[in-house]
C-alpha atoms as a PDB file:
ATOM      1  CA  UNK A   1      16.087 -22.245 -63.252  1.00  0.00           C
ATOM      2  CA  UNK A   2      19.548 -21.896 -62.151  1.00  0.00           C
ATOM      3  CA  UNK A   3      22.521 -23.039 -64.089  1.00  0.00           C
ATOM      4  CA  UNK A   4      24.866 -24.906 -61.564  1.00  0.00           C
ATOM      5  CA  UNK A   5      28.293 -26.751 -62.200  1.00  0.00           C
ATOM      6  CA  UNK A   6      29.046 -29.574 -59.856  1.00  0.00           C
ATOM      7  CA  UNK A   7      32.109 -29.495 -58.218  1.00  0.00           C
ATOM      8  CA  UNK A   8      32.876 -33.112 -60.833  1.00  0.00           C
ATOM      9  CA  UNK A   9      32.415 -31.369 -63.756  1.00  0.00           C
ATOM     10  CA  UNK A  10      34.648 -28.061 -62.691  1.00  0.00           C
ATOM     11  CA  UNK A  11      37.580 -30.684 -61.901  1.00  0.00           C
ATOM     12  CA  UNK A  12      36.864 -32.154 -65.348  1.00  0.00           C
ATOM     13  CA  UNK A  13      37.361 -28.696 -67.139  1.00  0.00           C
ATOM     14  CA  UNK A  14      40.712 -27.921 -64.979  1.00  0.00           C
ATOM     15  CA  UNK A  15      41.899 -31.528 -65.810  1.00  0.00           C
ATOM     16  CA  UNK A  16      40.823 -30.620 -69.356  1.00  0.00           C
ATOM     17  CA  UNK A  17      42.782 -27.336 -69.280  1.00  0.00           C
ATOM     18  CA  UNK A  18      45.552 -28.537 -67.862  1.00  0.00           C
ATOM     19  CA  UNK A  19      45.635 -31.465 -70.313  1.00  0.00           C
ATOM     20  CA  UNK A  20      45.307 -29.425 -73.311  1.00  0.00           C
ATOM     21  CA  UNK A  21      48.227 -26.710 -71.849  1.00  0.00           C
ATOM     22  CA  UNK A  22      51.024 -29.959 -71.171  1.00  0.00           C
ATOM     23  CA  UNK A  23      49.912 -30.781 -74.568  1.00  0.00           C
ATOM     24  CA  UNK A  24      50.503 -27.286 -76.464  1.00  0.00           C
ATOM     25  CA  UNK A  25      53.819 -27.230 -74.705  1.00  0.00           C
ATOM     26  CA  UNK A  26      55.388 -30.323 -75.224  1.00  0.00           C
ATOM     27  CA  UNK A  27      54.190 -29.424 -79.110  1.00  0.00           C
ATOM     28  CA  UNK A  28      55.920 -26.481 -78.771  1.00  0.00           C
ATOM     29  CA  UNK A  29      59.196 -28.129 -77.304  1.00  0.00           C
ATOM     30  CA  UNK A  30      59.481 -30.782 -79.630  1.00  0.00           C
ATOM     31  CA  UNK A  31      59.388 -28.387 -82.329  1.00  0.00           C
ATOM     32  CA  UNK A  32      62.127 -26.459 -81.263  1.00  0.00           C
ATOM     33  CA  UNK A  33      64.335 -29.847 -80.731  1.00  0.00           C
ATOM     34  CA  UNK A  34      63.690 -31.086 -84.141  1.00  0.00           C
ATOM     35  CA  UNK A  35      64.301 -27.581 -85.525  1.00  0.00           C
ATOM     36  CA  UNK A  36      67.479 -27.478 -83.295  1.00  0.00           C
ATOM     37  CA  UNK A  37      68.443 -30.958 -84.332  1.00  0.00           C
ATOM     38  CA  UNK A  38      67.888 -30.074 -88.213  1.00  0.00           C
ATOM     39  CA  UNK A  39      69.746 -26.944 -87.995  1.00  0.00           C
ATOM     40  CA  UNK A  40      72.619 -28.872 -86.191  1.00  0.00           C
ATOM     41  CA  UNK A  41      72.158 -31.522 -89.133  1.00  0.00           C
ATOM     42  CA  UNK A  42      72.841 -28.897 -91.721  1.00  0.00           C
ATOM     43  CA  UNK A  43      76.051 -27.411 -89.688  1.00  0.00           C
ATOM     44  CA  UNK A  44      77.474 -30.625 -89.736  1.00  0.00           C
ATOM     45  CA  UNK A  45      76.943 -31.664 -93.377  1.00  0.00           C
ATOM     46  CA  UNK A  46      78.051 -27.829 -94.320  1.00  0.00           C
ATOM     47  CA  UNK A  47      81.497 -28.653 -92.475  1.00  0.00           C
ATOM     48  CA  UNK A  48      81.800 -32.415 -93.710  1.00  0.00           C
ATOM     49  CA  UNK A  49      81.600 -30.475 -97.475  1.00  0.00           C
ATOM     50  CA  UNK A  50      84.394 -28.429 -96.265  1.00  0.00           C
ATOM     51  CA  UNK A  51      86.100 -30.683 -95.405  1.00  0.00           C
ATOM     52  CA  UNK A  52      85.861 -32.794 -98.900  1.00  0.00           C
ATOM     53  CA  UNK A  53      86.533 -29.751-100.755  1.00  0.00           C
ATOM     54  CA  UNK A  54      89.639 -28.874 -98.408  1.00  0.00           C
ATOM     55  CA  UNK A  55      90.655 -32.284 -98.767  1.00  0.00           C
ATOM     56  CA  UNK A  56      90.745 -32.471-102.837  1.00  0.00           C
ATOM     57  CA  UNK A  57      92.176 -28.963-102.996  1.00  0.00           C
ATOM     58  CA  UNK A  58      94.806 -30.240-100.932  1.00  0.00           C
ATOM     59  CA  UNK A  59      94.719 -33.449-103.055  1.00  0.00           C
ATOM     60  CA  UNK A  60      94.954 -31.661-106.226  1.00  0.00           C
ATOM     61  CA  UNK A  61      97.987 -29.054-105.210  1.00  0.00           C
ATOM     62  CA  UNK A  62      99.868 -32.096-104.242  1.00  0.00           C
ATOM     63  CA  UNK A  63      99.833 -33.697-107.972  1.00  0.00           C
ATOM     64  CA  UNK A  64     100.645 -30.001-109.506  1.00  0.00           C
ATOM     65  CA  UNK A  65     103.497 -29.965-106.948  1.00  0.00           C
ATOM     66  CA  UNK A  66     104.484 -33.538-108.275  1.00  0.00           C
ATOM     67  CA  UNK A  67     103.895 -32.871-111.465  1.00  0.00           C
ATOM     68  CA  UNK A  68     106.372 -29.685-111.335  1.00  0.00           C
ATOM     69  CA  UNK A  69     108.885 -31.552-109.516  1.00  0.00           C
ATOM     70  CA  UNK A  70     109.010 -34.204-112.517  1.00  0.00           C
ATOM     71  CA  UNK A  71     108.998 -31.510-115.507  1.00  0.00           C
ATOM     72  CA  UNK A  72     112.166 -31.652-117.430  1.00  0.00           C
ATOM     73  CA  UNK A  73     114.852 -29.133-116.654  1.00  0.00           C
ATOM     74  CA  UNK A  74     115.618 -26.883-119.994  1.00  0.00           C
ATOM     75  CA  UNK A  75     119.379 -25.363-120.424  1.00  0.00           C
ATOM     76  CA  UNK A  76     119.430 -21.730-122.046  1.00  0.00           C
ATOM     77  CA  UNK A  77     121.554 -21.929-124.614  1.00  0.00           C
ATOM     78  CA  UNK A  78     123.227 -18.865-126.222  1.00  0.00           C
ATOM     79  CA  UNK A  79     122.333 -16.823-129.218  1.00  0.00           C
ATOM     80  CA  UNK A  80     125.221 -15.507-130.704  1.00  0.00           C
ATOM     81  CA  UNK A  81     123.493 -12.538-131.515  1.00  0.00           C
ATOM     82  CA  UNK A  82     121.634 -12.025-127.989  1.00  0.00           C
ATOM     83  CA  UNK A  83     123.687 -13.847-125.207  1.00  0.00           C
ATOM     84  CA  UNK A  84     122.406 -16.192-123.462  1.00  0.00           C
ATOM     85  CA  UNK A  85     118.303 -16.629-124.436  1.00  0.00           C
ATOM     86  CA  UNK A  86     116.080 -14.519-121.625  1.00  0.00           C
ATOM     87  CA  UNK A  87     119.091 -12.016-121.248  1.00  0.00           C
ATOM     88  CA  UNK A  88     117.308  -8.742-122.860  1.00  0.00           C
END
């Protein structure tokens, strides 16, 4: 006896195929957006902690710089002996 498709069930294999093939790709697409969107994610948050640690650097030079124009202003006095005191 002869093995015969029908011309139903060959349609049902290329709907089949053609199902399963969509399927792979729009796997395959949606992988690669969420892998784009999580490396995108990570580029972001890497400059936002650039940005903090820019902005407490910046934060932090200030208050030295406010801190040096408040120190107290020493006179040299003279040494007999020497001169005045940082004169070699």
């Amino acid at each position: 006896m002869k093995d015969h498709l029908s011309n139903n069930e060959i349609r049902k294999d290329a709907v089949q195929g053609a199902v399963e093939a969509a399927a792979t790709t729009v796997g395959e697409v949606a992988t690669i957006l969420t892998t784009a969107v999580k490396d995108v994610a990570g580029a972001l948050g890497g400059l936002a902690t650039e940005i903090f640690e820019l902005r407490d650097a910046a934060r932090r030079a200030a208050a030295q710089n406010e801190d040096a124009d408040n120190e107290v202003t020493l006179e040299l006095v003279e040494d007999p002996e020497r001169g005045r005191l940082g004169d070699p």
